[in-house]
PDB file of N, CA and C in Angstrom:
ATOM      1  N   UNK A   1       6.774  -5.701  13.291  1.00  0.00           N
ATOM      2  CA  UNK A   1       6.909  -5.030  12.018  1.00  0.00           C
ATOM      3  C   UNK A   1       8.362  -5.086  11.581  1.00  0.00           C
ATOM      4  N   UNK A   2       8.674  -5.519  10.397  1.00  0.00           N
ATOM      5  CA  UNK A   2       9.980  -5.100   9.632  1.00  0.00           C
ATOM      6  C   UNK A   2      10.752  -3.965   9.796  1.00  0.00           C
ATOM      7  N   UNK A   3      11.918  -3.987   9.965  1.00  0.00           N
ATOM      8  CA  UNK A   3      12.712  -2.804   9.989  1.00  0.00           C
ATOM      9  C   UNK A   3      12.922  -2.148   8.642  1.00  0.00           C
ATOM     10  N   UNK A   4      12.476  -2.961   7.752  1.00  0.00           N
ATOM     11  CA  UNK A   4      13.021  -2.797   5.774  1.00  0.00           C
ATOM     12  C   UNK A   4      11.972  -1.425   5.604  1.00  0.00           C
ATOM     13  N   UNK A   5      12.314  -0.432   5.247  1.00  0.00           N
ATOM     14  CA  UNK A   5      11.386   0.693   4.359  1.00  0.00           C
ATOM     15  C   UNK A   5      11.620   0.875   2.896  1.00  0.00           C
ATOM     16  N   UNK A   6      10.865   0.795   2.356  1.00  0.00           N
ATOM     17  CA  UNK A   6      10.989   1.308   1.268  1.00  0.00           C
ATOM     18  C   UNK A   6       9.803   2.770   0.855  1.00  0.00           C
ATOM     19  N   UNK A   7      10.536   3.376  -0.402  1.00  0.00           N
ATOM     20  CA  UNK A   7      10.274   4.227  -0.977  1.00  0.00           C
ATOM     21  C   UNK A   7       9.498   4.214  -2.502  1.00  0.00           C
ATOM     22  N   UNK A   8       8.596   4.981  -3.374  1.00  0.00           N
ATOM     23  CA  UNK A   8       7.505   4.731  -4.285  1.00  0.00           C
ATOM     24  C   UNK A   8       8.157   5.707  -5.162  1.00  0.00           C
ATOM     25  N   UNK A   9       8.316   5.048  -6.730  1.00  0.00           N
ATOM     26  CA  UNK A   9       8.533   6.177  -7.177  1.00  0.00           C
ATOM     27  C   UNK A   9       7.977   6.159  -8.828  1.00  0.00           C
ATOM     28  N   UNK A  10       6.955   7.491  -9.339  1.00  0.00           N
ATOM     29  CA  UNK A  10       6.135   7.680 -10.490  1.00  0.00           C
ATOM     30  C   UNK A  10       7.152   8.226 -11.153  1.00  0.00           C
ATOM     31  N   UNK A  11       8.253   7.584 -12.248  1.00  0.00           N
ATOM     32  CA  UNK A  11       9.148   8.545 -13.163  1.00  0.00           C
ATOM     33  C   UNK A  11      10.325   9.091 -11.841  1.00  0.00           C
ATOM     34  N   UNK A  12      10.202  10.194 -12.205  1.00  0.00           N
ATOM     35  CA  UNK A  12      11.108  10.811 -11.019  1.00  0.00           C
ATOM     36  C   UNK A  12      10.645  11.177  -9.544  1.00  0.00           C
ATOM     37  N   UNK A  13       9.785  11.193  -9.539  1.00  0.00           N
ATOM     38  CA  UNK A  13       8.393  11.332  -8.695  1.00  0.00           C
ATOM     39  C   UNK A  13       8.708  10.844  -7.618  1.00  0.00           C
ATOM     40  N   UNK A  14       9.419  11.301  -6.034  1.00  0.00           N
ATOM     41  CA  UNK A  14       8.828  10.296  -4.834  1.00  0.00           C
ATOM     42  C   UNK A  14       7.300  10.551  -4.534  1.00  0.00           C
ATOM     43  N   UNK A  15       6.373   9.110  -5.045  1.00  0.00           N
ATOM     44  CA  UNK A  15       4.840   9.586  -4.504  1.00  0.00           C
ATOM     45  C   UNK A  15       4.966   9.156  -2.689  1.00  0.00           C
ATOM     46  N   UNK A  16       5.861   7.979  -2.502  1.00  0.00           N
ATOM     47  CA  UNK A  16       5.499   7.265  -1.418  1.00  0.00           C
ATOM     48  C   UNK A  16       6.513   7.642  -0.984  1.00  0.00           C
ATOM     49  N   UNK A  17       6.950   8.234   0.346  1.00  0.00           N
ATOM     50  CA  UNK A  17       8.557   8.129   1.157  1.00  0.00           C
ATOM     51  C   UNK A  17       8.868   7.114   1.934  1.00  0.00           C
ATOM     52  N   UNK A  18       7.850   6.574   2.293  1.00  0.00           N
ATOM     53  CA  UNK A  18       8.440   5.767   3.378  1.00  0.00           C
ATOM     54  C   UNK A  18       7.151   4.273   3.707  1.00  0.00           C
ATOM     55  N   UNK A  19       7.170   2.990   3.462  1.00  0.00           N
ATOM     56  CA  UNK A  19       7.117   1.870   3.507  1.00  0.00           C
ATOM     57  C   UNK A  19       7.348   1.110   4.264  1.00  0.00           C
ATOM     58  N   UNK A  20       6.266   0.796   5.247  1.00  0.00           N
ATOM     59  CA  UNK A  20       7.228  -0.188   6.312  1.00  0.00           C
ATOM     60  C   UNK A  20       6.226  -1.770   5.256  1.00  0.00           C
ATOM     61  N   UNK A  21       7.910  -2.295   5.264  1.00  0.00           N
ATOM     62  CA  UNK A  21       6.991  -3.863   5.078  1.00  0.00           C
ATOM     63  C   UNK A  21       6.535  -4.743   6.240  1.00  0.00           C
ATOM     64  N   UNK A  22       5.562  -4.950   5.628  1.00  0.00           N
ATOM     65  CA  UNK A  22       4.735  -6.168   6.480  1.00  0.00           C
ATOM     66  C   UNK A  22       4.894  -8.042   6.674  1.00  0.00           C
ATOM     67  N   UNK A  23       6.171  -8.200   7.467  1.00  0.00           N
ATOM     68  CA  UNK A  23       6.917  -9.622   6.818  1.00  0.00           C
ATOM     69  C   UNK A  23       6.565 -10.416   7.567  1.00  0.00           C
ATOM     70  N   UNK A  24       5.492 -10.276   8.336  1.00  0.00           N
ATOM     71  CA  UNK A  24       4.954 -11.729   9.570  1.00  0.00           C
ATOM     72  C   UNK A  24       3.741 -11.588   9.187  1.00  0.00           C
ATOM     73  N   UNK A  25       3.159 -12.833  10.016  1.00  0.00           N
ATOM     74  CA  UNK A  25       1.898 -13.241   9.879  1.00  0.00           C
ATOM     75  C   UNK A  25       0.942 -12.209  10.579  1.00  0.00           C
ATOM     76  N   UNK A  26       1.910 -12.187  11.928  1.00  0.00           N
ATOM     77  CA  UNK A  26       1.380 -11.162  12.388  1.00  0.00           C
ATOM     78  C   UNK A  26       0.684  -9.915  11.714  1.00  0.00           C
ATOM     79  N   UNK A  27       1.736  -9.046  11.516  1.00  0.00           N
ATOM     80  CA  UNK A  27       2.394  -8.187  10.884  1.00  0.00           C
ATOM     81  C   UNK A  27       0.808  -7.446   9.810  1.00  0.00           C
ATOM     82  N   UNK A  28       1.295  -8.763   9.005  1.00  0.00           N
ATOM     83  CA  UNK A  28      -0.045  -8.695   7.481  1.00  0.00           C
ATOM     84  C   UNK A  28      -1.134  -8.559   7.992  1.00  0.00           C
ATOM     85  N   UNK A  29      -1.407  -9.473   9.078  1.00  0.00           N
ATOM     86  CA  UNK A  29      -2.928  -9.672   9.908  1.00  0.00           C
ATOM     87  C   UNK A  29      -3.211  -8.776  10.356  1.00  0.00           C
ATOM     88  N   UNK A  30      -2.633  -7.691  11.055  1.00  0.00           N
ATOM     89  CA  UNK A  30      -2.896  -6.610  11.850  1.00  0.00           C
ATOM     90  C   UNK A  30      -2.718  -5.071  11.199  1.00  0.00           C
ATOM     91  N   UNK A  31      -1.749  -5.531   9.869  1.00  0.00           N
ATOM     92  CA  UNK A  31      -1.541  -4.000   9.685  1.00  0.00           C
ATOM     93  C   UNK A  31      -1.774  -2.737  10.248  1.00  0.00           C
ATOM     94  N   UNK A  32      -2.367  -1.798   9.785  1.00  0.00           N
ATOM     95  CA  UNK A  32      -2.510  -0.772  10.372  1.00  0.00           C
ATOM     96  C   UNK A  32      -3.915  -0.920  10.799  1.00  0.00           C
ATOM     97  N   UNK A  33      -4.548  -1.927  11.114  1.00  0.00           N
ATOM     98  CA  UNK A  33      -5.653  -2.217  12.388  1.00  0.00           C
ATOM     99  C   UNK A  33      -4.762  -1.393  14.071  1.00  0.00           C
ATOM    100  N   UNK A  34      -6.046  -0.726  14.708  1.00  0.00           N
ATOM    101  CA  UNK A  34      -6.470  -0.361  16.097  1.00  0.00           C
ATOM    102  C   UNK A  34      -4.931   0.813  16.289  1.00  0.00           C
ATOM    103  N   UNK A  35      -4.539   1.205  14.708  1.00  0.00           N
ATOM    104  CA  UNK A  35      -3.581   2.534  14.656  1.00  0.00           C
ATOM    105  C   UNK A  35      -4.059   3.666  14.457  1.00  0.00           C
ATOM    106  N   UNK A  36      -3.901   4.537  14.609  1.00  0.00           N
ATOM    107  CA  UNK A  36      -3.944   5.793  13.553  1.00  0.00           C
ATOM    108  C   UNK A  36      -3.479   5.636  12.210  1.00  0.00           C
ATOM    109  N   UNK A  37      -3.987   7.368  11.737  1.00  0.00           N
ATOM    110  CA  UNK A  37      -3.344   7.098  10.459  1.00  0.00           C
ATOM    111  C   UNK A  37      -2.042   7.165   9.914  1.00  0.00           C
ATOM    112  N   UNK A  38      -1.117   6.235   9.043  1.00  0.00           N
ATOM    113  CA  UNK A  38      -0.111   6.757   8.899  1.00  0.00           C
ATOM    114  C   UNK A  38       0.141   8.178   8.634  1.00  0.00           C
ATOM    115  N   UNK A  39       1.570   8.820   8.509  1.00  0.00           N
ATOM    116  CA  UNK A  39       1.817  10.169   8.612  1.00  0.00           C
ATOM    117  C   UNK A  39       1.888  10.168   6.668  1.00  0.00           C
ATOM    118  N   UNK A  40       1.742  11.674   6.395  1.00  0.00           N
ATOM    119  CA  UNK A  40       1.546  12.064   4.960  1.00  0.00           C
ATOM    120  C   UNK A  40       2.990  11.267   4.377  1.00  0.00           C
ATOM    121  N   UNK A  41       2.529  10.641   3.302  1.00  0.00           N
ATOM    122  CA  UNK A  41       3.513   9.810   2.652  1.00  0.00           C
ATOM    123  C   UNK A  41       4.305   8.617   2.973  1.00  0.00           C
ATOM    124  N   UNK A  42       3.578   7.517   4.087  1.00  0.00           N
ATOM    125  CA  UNK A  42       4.209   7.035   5.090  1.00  0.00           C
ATOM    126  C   UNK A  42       2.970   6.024   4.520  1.00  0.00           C
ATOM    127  N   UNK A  43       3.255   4.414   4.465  1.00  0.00           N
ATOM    128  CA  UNK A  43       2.290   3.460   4.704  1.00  0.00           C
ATOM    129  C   UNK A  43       2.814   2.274   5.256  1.00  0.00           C
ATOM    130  N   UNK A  44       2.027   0.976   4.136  1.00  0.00           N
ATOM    131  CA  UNK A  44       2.591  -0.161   4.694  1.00  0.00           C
ATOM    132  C   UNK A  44       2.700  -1.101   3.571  1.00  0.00           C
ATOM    133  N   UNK A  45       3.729  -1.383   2.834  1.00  0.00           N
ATOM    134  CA  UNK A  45       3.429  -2.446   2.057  1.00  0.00           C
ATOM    135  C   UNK A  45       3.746  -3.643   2.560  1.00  0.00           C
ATOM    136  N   UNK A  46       2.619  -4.114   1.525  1.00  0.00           N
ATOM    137  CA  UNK A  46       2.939  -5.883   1.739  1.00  0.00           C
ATOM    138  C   UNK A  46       3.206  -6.760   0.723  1.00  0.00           C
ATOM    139  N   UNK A  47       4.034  -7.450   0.572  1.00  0.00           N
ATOM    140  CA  UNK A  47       4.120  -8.620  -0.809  1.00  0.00           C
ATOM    141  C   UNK A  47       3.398  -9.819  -0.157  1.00  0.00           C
ATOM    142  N   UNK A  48       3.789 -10.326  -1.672  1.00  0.00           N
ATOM    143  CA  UNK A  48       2.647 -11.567  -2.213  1.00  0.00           C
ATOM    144  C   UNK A  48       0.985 -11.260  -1.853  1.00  0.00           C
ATOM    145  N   UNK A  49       0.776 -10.186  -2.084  1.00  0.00           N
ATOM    146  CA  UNK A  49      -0.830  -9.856  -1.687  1.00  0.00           C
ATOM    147  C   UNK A  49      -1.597  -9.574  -3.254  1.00  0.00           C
ATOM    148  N   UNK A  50      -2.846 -10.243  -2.757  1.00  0.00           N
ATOM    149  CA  UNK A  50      -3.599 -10.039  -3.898  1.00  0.00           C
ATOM    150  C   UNK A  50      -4.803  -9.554  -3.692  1.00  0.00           C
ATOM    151  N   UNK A  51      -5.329  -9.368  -2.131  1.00  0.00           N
ATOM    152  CA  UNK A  51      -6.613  -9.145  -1.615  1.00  0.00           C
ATOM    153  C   UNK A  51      -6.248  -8.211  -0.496  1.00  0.00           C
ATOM    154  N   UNK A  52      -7.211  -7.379  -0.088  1.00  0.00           N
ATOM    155  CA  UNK A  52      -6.838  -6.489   1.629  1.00  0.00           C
ATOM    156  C   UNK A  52      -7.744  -6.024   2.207  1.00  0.00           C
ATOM    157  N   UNK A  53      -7.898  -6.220   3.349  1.00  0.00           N
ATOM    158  CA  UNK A  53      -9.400  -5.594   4.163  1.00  0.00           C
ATOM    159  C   UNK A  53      -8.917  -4.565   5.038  1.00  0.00           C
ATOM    160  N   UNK A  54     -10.075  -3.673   5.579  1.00  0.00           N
ATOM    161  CA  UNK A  54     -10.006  -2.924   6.674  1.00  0.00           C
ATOM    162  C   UNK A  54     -11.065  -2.928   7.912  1.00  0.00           C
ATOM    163  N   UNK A  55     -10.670  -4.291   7.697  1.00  0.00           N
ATOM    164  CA  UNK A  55     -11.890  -4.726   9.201  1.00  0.00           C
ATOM    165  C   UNK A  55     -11.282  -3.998  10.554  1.00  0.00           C
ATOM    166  N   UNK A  56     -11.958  -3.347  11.278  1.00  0.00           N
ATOM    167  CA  UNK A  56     -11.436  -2.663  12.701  1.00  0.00           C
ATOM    168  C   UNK A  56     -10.606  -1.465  12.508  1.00  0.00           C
ATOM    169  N   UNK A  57     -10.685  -0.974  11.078  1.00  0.00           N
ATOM    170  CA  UNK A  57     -10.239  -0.032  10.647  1.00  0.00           C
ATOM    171  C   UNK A  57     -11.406   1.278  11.405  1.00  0.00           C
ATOM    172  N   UNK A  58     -10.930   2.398  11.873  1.00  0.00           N
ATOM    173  CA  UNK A  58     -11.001   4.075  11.912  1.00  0.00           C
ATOM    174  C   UNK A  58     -11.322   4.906  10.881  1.00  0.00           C
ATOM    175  N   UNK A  59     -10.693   4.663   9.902  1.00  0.00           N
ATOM    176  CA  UNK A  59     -10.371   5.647   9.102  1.00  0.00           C
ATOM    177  C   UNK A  59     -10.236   4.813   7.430  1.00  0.00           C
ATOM    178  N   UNK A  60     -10.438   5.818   6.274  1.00  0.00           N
ATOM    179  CA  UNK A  60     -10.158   5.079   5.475  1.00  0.00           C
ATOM    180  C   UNK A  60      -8.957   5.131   4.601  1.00  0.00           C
ATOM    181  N   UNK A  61      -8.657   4.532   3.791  1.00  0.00           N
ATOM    182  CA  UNK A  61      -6.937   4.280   3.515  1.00  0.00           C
ATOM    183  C   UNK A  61      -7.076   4.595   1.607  1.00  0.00           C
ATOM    184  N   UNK A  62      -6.238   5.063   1.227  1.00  0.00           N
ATOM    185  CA  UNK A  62      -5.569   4.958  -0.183  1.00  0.00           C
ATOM    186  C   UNK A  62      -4.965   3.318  -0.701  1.00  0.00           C
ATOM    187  N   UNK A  63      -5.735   2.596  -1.602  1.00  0.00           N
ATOM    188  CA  UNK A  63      -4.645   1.317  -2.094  1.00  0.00           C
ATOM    189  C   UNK A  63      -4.392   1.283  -3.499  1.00  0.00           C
ATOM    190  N   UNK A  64      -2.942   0.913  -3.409  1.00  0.00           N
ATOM    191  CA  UNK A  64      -2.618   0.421  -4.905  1.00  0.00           C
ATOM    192  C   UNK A  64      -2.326  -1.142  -4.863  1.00  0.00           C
ATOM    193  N   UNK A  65      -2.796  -1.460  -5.966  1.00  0.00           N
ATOM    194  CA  UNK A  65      -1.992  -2.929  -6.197  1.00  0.00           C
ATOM    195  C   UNK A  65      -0.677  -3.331  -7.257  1.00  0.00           C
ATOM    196  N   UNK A  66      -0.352  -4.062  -7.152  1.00  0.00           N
ATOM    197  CA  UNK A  66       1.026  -3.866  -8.364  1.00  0.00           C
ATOM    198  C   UNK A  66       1.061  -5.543  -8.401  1.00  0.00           C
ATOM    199  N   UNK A  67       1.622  -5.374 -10.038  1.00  0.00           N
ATOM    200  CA  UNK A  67       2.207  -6.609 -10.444  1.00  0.00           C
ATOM    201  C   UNK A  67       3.436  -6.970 -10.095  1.00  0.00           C
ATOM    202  N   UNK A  68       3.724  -8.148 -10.734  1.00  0.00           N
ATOM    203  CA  UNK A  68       5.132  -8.638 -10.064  1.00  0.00           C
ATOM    204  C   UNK A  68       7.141  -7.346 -11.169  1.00  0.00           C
ATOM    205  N   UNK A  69       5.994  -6.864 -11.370  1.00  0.00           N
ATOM    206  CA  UNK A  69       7.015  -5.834 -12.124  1.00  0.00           C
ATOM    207  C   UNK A  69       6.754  -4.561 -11.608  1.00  0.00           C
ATOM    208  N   UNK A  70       6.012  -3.895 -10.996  1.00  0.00           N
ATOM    209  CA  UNK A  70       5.614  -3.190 -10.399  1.00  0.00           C
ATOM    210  C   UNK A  70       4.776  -2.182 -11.389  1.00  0.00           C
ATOM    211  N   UNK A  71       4.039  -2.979 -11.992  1.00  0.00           N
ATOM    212  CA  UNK A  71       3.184  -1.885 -13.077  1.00  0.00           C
ATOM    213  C   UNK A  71       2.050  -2.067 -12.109  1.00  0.00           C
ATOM    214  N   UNK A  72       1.144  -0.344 -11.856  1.00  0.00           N
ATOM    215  CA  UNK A  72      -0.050  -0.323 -11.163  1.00  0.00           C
ATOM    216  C   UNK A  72      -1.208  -1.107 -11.813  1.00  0.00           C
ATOM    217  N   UNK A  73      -1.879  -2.464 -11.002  1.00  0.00           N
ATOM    218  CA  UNK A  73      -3.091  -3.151 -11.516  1.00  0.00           C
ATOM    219  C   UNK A  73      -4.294  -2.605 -11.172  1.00  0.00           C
ATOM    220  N   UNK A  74      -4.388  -2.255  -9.935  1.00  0.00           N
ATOM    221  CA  UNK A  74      -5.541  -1.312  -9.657  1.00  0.00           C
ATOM    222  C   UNK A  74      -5.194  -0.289  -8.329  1.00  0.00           C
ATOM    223  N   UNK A  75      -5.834   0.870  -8.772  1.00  0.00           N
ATOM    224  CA  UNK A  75      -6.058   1.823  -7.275  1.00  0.00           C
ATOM    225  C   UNK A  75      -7.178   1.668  -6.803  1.00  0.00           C
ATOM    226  N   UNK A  76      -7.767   1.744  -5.221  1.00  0.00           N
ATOM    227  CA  UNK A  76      -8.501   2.311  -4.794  1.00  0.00           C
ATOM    228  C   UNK A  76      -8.774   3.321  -3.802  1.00  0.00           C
ATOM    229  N   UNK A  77      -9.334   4.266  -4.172  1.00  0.00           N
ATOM    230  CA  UNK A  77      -9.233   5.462  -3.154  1.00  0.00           C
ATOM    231  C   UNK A  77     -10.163   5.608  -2.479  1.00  0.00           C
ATOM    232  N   UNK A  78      -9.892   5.813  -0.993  1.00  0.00           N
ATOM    233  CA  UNK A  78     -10.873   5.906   0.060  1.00  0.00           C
ATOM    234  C   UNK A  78     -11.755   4.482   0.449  1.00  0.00           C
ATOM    235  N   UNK A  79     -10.844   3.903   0.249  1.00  0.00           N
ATOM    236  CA  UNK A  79     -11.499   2.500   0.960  1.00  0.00           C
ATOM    237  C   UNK A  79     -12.174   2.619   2.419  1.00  0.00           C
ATOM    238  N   UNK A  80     -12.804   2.712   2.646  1.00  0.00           N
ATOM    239  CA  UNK A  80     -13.640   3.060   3.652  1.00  0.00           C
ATOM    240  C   UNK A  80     -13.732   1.303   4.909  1.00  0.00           C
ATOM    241  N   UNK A  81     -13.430   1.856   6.500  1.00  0.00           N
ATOM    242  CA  UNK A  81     -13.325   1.135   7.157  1.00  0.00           C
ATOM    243  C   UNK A  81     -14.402  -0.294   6.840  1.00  0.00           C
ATOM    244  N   UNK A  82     -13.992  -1.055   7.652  1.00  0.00           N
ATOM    245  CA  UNK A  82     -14.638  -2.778   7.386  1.00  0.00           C
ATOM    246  C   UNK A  82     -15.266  -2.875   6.056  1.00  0.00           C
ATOM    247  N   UNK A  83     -14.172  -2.720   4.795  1.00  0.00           N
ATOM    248  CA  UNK A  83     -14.100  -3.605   3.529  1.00  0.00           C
ATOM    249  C   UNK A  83     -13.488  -4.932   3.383  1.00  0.00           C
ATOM    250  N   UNK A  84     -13.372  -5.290   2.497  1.00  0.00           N
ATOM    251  CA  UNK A  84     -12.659  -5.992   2.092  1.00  0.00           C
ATOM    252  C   UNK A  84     -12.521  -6.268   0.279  1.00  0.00           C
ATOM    253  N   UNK A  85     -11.379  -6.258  -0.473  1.00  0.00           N
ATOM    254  CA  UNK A  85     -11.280  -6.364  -2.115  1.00  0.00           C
ATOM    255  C   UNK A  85     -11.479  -7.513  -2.331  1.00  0.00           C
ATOM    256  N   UNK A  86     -11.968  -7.016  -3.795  1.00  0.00           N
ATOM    257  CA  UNK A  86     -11.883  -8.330  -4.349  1.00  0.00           C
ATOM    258  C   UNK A  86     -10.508  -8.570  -4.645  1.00  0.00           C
ATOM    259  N   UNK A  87     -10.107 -10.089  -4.886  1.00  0.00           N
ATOM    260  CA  UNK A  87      -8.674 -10.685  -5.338  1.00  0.00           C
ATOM    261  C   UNK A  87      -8.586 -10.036  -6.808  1.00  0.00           C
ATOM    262  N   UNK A  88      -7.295  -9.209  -6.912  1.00  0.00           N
ATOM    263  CA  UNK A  88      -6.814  -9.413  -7.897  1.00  0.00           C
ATOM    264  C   UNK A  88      -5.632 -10.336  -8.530  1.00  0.00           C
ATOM    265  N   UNK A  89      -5.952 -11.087  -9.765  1.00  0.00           N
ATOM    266  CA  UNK A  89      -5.115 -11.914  -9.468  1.00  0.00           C
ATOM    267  C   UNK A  89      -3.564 -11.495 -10.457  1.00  0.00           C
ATOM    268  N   UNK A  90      -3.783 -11.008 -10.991  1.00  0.00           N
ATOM    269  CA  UNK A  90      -2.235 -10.353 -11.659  1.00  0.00           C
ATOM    270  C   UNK A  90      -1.189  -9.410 -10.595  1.00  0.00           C
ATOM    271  N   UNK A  91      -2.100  -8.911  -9.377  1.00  0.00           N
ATOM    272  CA  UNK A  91      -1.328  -8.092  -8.293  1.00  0.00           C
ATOM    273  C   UNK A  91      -0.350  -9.508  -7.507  1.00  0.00           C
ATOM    274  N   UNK A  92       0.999  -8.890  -7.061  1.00  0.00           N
ATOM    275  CA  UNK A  92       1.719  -9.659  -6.129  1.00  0.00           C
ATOM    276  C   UNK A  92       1.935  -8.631  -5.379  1.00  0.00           C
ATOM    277  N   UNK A  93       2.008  -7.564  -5.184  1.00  0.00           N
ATOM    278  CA  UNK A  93       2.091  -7.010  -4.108  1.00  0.00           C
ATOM    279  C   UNK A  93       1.295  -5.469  -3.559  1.00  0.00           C
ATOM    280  N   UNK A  94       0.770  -5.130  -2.678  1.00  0.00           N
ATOM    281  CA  UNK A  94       0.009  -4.273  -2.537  1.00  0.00           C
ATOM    282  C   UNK A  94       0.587  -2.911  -1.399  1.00  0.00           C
ATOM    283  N   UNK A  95      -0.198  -1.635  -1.456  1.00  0.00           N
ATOM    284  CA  UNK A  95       0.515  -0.821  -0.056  1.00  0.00           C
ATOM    285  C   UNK A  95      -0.943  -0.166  -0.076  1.00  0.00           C
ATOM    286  N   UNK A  96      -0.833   0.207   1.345  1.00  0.00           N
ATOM    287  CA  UNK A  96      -2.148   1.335   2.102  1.00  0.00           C
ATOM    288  C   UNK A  96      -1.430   2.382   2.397  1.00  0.00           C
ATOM    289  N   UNK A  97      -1.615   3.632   2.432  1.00  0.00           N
ATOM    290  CA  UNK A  97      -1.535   4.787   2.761  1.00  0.00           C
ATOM    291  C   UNK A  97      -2.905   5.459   2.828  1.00  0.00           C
ATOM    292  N   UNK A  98      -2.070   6.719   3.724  1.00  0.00           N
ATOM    293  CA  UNK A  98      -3.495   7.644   4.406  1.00  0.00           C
ATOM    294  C   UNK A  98      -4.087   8.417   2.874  1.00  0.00           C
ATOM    295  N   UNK A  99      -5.504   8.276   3.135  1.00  0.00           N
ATOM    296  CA  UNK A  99      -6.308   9.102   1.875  1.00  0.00           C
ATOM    297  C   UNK A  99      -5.592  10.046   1.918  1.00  0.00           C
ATOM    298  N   UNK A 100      -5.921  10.688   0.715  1.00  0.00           N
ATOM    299  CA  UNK A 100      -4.655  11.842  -0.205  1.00  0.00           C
ATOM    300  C   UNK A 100      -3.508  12.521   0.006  1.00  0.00           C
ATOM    301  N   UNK A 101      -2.145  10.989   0.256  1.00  0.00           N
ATOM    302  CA  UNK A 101      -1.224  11.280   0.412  1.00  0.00           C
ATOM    303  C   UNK A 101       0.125  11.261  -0.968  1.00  0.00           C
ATOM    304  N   UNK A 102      -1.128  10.261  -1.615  1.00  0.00           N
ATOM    305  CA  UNK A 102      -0.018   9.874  -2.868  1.00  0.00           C
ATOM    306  C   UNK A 102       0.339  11.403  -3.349  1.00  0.00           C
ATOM    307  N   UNK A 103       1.655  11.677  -3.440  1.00  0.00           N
ATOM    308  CA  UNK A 103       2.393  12.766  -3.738  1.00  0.00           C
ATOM    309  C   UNK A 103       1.853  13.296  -5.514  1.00  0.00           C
ATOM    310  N   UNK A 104       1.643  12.166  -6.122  1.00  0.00           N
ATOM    311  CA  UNK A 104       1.095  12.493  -7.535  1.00  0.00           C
ATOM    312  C   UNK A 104      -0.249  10.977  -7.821  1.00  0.00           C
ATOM    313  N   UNK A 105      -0.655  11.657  -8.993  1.00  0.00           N
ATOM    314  CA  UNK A 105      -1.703  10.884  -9.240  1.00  0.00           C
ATOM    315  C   UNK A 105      -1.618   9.637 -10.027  1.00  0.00           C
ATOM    316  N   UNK A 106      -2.177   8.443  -9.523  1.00  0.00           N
ATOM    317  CA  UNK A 106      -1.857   6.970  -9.863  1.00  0.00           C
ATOM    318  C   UNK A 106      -2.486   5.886 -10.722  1.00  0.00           C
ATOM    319  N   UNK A 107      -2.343   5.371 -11.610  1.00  0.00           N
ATOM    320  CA  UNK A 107      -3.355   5.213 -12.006  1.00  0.00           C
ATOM    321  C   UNK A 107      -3.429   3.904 -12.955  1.00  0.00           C
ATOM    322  N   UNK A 108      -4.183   2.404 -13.116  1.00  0.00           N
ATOM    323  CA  UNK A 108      -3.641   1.413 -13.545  1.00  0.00           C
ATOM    324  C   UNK A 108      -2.418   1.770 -14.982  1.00  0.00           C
ATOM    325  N   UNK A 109      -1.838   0.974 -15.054  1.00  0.00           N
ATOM    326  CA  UNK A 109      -0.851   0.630 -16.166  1.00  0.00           C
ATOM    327  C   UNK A 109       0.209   1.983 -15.796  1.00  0.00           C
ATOM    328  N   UNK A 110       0.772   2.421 -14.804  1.00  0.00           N
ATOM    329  CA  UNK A 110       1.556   3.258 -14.098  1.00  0.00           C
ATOM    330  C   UNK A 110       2.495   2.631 -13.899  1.00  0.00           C
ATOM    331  N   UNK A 111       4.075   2.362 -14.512  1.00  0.00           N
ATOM    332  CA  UNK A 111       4.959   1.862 -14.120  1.00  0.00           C
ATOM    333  C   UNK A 111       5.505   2.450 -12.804  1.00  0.00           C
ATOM    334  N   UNK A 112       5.882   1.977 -11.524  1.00  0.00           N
ATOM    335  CA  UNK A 112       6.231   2.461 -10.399  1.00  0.00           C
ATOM    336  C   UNK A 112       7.719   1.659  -9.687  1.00  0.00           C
ATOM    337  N   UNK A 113       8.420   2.615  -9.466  1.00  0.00           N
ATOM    338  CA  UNK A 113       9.641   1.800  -8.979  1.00  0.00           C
ATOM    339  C   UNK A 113       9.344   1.666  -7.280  1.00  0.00           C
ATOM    340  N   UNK A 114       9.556   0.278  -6.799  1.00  0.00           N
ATOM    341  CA  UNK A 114       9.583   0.069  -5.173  1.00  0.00           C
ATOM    342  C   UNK A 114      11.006  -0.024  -4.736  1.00  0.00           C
ATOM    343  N   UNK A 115      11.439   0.583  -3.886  1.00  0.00           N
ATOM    344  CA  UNK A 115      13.037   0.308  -4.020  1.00  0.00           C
ATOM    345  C   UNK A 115      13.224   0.730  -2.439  1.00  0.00           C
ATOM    346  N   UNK A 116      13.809  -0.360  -2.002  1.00  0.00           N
ATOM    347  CA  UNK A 116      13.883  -0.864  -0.279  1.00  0.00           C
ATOM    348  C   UNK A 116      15.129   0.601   0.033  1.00  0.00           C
ATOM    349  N   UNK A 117      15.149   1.309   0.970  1.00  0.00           N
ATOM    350  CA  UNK A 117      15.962   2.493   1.649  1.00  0.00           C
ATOM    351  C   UNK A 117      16.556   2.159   3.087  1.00  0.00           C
ATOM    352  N   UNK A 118      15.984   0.814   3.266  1.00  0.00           N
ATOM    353  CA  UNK A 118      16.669   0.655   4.967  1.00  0.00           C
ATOM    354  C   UNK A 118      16.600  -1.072   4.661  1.00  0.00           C
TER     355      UNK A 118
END
C-alpha cells in the first residue's frame, strides 16, 4: 500500500479524512479484500478507475466515483459484498469507505476537492 493519504473535501466540509492510495497492482487487486472495515472516515482511493468489485468482501462499503476534475459521477451506498459496477466511463478515479461514514451527504454533480496530506 502507498504511503500518500489524502483527504475529501464537500465546500469546506472534511467528508473523507484520510485516503490511503492504492498505487500497485497489487494494491488495486486486493484492496480492502480479507480486511476489516476501514475506521470512520478512513478508506481507499484509487485512480484511473472506472469499475470496482467486492468479491471476498465481509462487509459492505460506501462508493463514490469522480471525474477527472473531481466532480461526483456516481455514488453508491451499501454496496453489498461480491458485487461488482458497472464501468463508468466519465469516472477516472474512485474511493470505498465504510457504510455511513461520509461526514456529509454526496451526491452526483458534487464538486469535491482530493488533496494528497502525506
Amino acid at each position: 500500500m502507498s504511503s500518500k493519504f489524502y483527504e475529501v473535501k464537500l465546500g469546506q466540509d472534511v467528508i473523507v479524512k484520510r485516503l490511503q492510495l492504492a498505487d500497485s497492482f497489487t494494491t488495486r487487486l486486493v484492496g480492502l479484500m480479507f480486511k476489516g472495515p476501514p475506521a470512520d472516515k478512513d478508506g481507499l482511493l484509487f485512480e484511473d478507475c472506472r469499475s470496482l468489485h467486492t468479491h471476498f468482501m465481509t462487509y459492505p462499503l460506501d462508493v463514490v466515483f469522480l471525474d477527472k476534475n473531481d466532480r461526483v459521477v456516481r455514488v453508491i451506498k451499501e454496496m453489498k459484498p461480491w458485487r461488482m459496477t458497472r464501468p463508468y466511463f466519465k469516472a477516472s478515479k474512485a474511493f470505498e469507505v465504510k457504510v455511513g461514514s461520509l461526514a456529509r451527504e454526496v451526491k452526483p454533480g458534487d464538486q469535491l476537492e482530493v488533496k494528497c496530506i502525506s
